[in-house]
PDB file of N, CA and C in Angstrom:
ATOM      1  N   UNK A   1       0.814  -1.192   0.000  1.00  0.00           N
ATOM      2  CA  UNK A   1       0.000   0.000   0.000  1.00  0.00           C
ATOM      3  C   UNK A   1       0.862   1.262   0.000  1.00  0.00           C
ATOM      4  N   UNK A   2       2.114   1.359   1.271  1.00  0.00           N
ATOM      5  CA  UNK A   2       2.812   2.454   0.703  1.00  0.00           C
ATOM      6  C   UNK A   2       3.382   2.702  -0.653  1.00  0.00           C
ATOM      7  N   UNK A   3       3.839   1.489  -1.130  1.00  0.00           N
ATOM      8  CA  UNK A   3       4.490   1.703  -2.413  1.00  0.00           C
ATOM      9  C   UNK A   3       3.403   2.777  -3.212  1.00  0.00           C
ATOM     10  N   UNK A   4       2.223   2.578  -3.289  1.00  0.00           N
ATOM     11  CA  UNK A   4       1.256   2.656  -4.630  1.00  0.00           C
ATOM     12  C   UNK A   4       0.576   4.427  -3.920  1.00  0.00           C
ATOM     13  N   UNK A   5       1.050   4.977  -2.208  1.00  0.00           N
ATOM     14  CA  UNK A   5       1.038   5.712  -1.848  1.00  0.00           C
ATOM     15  C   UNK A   5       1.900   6.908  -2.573  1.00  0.00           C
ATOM     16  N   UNK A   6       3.536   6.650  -2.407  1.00  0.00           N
ATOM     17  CA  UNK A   6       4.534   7.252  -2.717  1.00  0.00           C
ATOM     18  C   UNK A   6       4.205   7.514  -4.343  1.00  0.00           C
ATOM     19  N   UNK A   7       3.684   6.291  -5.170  1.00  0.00           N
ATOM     20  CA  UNK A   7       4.073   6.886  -6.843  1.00  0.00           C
ATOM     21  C   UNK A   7       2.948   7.612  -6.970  1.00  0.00           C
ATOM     22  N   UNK A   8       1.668   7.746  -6.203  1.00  0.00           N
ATOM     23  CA  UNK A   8       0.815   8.875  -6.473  1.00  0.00           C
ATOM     24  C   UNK A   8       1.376  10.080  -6.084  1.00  0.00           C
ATOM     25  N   UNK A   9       1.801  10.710  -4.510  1.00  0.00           N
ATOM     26  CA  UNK A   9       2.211  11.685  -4.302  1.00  0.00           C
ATOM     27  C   UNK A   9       3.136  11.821  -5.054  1.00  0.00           C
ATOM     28  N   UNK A  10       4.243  10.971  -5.651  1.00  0.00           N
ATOM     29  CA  UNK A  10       5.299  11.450  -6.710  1.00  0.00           C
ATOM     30  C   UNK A  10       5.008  11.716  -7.683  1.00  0.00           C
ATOM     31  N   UNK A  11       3.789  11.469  -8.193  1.00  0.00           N
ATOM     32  CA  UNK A  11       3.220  12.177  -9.917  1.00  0.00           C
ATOM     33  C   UNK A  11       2.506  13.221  -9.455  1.00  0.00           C
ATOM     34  N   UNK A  12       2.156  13.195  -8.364  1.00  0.00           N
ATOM     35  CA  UNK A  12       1.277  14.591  -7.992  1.00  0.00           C
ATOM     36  C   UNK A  12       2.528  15.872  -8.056  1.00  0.00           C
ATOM     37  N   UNK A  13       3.708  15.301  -7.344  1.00  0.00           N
ATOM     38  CA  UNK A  13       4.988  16.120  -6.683  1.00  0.00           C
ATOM     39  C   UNK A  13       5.433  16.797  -7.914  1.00  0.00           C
ATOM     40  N   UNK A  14       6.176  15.580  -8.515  1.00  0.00           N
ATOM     41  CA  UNK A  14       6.777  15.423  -9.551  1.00  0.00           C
ATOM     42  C   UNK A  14       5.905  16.489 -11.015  1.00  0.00           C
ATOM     43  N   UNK A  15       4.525  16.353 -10.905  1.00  0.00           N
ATOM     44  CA  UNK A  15       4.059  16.987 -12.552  1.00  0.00           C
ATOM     45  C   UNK A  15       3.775  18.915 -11.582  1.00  0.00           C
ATOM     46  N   UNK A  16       3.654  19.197 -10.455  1.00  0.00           N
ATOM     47  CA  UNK A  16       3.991  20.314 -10.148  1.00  0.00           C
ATOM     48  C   UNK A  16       5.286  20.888 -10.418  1.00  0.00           C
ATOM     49  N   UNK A  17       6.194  20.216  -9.420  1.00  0.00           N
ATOM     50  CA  UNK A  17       7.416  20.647  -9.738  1.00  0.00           C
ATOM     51  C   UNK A  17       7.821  20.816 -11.623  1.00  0.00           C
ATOM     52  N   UNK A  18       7.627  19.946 -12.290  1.00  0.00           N
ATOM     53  CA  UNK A  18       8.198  20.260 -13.626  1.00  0.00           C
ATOM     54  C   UNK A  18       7.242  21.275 -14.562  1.00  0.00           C
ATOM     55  N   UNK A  19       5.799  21.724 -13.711  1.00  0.00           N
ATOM     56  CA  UNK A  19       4.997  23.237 -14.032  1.00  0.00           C
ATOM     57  C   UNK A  19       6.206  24.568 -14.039  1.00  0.00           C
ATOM     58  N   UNK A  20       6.610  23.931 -12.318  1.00  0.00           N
ATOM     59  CA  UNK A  20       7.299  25.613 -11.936  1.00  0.00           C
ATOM     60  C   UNK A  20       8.386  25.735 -12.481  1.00  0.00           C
ATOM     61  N   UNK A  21       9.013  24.621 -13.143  1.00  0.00           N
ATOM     62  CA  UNK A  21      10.169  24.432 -13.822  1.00  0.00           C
ATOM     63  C   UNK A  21      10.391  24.988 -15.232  1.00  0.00           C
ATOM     64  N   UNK A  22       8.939  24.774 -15.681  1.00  0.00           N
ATOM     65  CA  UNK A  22       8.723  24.691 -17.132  1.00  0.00           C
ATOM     66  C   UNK A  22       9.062  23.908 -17.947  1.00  0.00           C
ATOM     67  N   UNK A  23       9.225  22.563 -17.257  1.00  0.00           N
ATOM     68  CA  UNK A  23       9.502  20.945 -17.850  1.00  0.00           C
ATOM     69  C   UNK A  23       8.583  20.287 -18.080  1.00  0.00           C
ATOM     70  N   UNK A  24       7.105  20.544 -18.025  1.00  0.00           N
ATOM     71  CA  UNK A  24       6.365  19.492 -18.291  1.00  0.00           C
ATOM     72  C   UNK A  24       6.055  18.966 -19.742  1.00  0.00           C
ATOM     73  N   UNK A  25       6.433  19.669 -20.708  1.00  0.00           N
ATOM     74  CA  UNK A  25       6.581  19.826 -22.063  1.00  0.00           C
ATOM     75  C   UNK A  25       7.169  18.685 -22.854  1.00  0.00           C
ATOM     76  N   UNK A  26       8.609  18.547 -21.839  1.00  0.00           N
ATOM     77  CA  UNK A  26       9.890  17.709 -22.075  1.00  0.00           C
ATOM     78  C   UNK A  26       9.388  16.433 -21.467  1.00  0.00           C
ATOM     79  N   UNK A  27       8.732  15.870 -21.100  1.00  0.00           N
ATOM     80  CA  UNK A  27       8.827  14.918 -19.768  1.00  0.00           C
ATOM     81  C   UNK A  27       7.086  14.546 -19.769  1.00  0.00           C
ATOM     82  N   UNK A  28       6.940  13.050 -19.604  1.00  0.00           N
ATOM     83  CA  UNK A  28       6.214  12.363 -19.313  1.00  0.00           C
ATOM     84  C   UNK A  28       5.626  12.304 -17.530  1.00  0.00           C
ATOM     85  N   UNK A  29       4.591  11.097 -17.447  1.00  0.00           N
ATOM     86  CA  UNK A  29       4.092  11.051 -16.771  1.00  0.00           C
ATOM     87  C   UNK A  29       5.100  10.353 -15.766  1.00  0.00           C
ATOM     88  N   UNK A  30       5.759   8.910 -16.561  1.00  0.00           N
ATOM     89  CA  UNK A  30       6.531   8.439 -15.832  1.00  0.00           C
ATOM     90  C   UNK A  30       7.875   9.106 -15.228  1.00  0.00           C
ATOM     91  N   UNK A  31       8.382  10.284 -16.287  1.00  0.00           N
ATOM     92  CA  UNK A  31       9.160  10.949 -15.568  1.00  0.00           C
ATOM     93  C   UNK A  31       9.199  11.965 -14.711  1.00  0.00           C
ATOM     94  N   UNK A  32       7.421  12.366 -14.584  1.00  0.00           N
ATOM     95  CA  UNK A  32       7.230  12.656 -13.415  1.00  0.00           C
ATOM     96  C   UNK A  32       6.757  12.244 -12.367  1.00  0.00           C
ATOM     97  N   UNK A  33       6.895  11.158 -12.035  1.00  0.00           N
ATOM     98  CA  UNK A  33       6.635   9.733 -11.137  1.00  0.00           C
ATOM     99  C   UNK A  33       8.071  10.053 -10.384  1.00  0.00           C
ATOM    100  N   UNK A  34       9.205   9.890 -11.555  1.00  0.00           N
ATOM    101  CA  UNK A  34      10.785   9.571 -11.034  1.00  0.00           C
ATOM    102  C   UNK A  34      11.571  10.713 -10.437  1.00  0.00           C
ATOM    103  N   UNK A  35      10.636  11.961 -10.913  1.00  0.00           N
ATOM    104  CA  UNK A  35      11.133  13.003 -10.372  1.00  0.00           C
ATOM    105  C   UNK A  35      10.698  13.229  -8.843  1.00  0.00           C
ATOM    106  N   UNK A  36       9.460  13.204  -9.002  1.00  0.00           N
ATOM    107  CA  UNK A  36       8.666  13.163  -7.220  1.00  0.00           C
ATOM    108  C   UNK A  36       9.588  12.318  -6.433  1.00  0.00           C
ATOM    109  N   UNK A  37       9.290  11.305  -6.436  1.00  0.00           N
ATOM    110  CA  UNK A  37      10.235  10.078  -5.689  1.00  0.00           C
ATOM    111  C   UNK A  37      11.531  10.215  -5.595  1.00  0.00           C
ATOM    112  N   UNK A  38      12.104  10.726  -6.270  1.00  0.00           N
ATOM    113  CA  UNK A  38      13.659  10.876  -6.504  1.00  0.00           C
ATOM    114  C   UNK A  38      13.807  12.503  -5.828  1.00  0.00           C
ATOM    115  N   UNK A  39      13.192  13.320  -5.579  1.00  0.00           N
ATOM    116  CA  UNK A  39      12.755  14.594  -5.065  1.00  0.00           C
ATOM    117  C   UNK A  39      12.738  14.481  -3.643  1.00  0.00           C
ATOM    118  N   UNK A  40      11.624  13.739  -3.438  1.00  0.00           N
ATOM    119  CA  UNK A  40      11.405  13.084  -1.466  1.00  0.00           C
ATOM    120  C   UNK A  40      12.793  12.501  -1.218  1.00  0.00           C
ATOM    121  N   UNK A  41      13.052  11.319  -2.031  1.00  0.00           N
ATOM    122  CA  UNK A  41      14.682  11.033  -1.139  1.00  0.00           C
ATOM    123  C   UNK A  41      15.088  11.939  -1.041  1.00  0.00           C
ATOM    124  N   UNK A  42      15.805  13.034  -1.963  1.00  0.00           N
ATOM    125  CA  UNK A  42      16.904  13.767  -1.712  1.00  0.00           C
ATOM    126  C   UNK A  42      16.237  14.553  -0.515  1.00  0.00           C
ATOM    127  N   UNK A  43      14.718  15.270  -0.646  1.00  0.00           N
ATOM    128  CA  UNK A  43      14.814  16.396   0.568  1.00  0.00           C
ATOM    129  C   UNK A  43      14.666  15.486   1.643  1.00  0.00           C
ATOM    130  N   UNK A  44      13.970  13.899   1.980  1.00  0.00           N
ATOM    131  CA  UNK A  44      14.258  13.550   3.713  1.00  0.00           C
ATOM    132  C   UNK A  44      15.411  13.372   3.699  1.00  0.00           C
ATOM    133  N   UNK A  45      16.365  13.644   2.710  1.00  0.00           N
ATOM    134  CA  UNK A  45      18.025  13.488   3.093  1.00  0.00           C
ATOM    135  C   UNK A  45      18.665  14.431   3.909  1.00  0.00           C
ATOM    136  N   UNK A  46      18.307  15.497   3.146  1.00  0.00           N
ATOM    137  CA  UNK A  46      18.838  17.196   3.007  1.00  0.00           C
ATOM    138  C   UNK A  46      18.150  17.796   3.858  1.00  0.00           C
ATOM    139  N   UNK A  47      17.223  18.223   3.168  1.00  0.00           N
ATOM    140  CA  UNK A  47      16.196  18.900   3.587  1.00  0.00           C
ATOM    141  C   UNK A  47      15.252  19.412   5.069  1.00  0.00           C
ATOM    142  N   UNK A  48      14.620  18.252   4.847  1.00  0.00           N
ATOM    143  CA  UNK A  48      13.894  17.481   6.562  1.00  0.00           C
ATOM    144  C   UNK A  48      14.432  17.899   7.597  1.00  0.00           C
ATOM    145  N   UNK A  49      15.912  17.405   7.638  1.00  0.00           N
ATOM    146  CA  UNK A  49      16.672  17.655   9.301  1.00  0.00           C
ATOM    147  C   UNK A  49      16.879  19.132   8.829  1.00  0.00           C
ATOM    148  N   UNK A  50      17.065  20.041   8.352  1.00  0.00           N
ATOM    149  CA  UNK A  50      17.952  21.136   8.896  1.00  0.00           C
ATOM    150  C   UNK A  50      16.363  22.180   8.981  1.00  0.00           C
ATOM    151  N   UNK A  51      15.388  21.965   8.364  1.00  0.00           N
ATOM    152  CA  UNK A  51      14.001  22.247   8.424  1.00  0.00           C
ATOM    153  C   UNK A  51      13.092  21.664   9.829  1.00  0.00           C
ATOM    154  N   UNK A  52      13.634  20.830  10.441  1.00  0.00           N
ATOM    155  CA  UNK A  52      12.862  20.051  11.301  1.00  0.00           C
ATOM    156  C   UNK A  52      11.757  19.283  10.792  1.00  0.00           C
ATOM    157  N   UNK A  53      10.976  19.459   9.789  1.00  0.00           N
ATOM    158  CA  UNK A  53      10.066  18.931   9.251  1.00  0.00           C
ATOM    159  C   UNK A  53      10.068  17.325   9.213  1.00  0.00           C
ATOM    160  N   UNK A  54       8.539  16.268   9.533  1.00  0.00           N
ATOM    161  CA  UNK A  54       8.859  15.205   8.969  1.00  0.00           C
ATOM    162  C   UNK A  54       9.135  15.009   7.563  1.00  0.00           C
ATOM    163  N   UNK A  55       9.297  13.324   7.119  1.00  0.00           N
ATOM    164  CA  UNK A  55       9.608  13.142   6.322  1.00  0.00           C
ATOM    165  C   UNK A  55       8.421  12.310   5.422  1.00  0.00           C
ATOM    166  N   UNK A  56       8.204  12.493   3.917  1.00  0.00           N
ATOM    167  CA  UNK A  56       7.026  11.623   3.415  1.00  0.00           C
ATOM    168  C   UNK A  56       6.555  10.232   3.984  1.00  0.00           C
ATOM    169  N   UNK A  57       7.722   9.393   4.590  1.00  0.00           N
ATOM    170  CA  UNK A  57       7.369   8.002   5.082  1.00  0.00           C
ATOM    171  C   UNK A  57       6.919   8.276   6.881  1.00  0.00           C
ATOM    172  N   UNK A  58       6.919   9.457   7.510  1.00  0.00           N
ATOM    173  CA  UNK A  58       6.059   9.705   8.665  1.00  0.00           C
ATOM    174  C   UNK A  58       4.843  10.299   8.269  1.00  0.00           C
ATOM    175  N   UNK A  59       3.938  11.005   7.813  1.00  0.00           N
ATOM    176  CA  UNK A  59       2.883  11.269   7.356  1.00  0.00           C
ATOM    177  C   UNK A  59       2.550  12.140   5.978  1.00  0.00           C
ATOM    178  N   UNK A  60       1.296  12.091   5.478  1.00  0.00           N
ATOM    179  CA  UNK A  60       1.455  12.938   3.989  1.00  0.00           C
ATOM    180  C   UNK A  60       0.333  14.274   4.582  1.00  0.00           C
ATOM    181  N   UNK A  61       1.032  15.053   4.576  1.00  0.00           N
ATOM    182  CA  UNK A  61       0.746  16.589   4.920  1.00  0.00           C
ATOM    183  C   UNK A  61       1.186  17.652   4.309  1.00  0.00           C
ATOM    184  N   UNK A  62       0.290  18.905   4.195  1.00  0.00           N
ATOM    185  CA  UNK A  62       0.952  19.807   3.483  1.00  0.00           C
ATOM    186  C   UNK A  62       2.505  19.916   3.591  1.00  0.00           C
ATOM    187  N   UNK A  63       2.867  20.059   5.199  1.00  0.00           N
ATOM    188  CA  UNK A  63       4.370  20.500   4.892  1.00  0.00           C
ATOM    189  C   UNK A  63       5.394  19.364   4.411  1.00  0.00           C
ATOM    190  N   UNK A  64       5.204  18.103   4.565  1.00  0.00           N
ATOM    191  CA  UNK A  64       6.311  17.211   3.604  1.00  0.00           C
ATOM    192  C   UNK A  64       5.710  17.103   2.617  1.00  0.00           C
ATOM    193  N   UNK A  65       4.785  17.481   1.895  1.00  0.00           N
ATOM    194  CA  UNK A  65       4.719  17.844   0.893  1.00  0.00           C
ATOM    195  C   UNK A  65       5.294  19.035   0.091  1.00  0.00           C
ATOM    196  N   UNK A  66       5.487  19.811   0.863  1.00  0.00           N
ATOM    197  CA  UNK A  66       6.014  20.822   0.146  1.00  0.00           C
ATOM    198  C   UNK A  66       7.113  21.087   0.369  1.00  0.00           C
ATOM    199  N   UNK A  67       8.056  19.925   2.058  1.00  0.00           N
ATOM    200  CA  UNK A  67       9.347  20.020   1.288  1.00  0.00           C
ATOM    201  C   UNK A  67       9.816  18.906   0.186  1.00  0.00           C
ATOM    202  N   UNK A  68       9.027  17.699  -0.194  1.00  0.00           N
ATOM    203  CA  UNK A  68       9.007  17.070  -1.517  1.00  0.00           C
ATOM    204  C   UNK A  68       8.916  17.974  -2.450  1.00  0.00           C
ATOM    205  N   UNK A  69       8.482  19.245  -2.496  1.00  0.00           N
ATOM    206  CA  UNK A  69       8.343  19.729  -3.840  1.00  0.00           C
ATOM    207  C   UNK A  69       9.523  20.356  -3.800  1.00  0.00           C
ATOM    208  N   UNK A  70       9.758  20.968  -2.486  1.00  0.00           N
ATOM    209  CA  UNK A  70      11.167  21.346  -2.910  1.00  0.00           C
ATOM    210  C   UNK A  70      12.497  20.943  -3.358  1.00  0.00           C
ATOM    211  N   UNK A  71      12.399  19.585  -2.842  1.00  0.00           N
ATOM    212  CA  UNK A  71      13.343  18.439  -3.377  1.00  0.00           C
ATOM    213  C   UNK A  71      13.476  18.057  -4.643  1.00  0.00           C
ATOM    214  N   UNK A  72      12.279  18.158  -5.465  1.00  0.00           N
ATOM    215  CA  UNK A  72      12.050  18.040  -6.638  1.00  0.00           C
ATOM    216  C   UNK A  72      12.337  19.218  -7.210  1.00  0.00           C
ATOM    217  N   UNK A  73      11.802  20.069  -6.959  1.00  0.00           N
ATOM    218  CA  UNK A  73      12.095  20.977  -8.317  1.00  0.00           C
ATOM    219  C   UNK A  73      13.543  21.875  -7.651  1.00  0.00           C
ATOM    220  N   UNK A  74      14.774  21.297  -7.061  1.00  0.00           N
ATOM    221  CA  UNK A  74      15.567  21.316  -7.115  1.00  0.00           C
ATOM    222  C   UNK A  74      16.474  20.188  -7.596  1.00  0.00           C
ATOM    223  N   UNK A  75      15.972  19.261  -7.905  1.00  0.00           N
ATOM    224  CA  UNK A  75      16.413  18.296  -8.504  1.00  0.00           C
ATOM    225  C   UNK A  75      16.620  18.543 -10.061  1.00  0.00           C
ATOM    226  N   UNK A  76      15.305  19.123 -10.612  1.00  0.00           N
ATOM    227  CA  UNK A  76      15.156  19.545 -11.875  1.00  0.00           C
ATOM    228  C   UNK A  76      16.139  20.414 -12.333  1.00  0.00           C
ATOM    229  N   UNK A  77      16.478  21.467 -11.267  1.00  0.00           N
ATOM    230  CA  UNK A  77      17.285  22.449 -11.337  1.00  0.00           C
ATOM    231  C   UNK A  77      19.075  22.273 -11.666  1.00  0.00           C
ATOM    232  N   UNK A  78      19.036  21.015 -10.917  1.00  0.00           N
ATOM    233  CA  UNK A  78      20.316  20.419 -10.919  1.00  0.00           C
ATOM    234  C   UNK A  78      20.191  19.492 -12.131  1.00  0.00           C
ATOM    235  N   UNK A  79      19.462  19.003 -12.881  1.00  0.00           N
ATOM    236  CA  UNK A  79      19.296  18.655 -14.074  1.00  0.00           C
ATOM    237  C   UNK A  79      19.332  19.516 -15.256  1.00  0.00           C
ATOM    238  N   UNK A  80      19.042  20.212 -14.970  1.00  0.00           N
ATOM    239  CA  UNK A  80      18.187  21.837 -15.995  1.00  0.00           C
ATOM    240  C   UNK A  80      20.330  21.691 -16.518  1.00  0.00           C
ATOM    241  N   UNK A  81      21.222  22.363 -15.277  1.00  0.00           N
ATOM    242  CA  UNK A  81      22.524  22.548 -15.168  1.00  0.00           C
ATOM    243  C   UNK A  81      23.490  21.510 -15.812  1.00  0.00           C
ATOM    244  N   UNK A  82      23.165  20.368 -15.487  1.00  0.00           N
ATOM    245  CA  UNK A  82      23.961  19.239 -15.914  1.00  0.00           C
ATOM    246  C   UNK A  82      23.716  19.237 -17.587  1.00  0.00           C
ATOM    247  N   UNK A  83      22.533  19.254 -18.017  1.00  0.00           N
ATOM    248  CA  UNK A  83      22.285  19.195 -19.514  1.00  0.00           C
ATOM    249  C   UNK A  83      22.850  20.440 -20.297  1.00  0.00           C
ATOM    250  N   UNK A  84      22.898  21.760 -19.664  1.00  0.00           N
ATOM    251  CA  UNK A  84      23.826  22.807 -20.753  1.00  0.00           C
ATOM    252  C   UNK A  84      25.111  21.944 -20.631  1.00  0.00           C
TER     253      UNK A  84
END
């Protein structure tokens, strides 16, 4: 059940973040699946502790949600960089 939890909030995460990005153009559904998910790791990595905030695998609430988004569409960002 979590699994099928996480790839919804990650296409939810994931197709925001690549709005504010202006990636949704470039990029599928599934790669905004991989971005969400890949977004939450990095911010309960980063993010979470220096924020205090929980993390997506303690509850789904506005605020780990929105530091998932921040994880993500800094992820993008660091993608956006790597590709010039």
């Amino acid at each position: 059940m979590n699994l099928l939890v996480y790839l919804i909030a990650g296409a939810v995460v994931g197709y925001i973040a690549s709005r504010i990005m202006k990636t949704s153009g470039q990029q599928g559904l599934l790669l905004d699946i991989v971005i969400g998910v890949v977004g939450a790791f990095l911010a309960g990595y980063f993010i979470s502790p220096l924020l205090g905030i929980g993390t997506i695998n303690d509850s789904i609430s506005l605020p780990t949600m929105l530091v998932t988004l921040l994880g993500s569409v800094i992820l993008i960002w660091i993608i956006k960089l790597v590709r010039k």
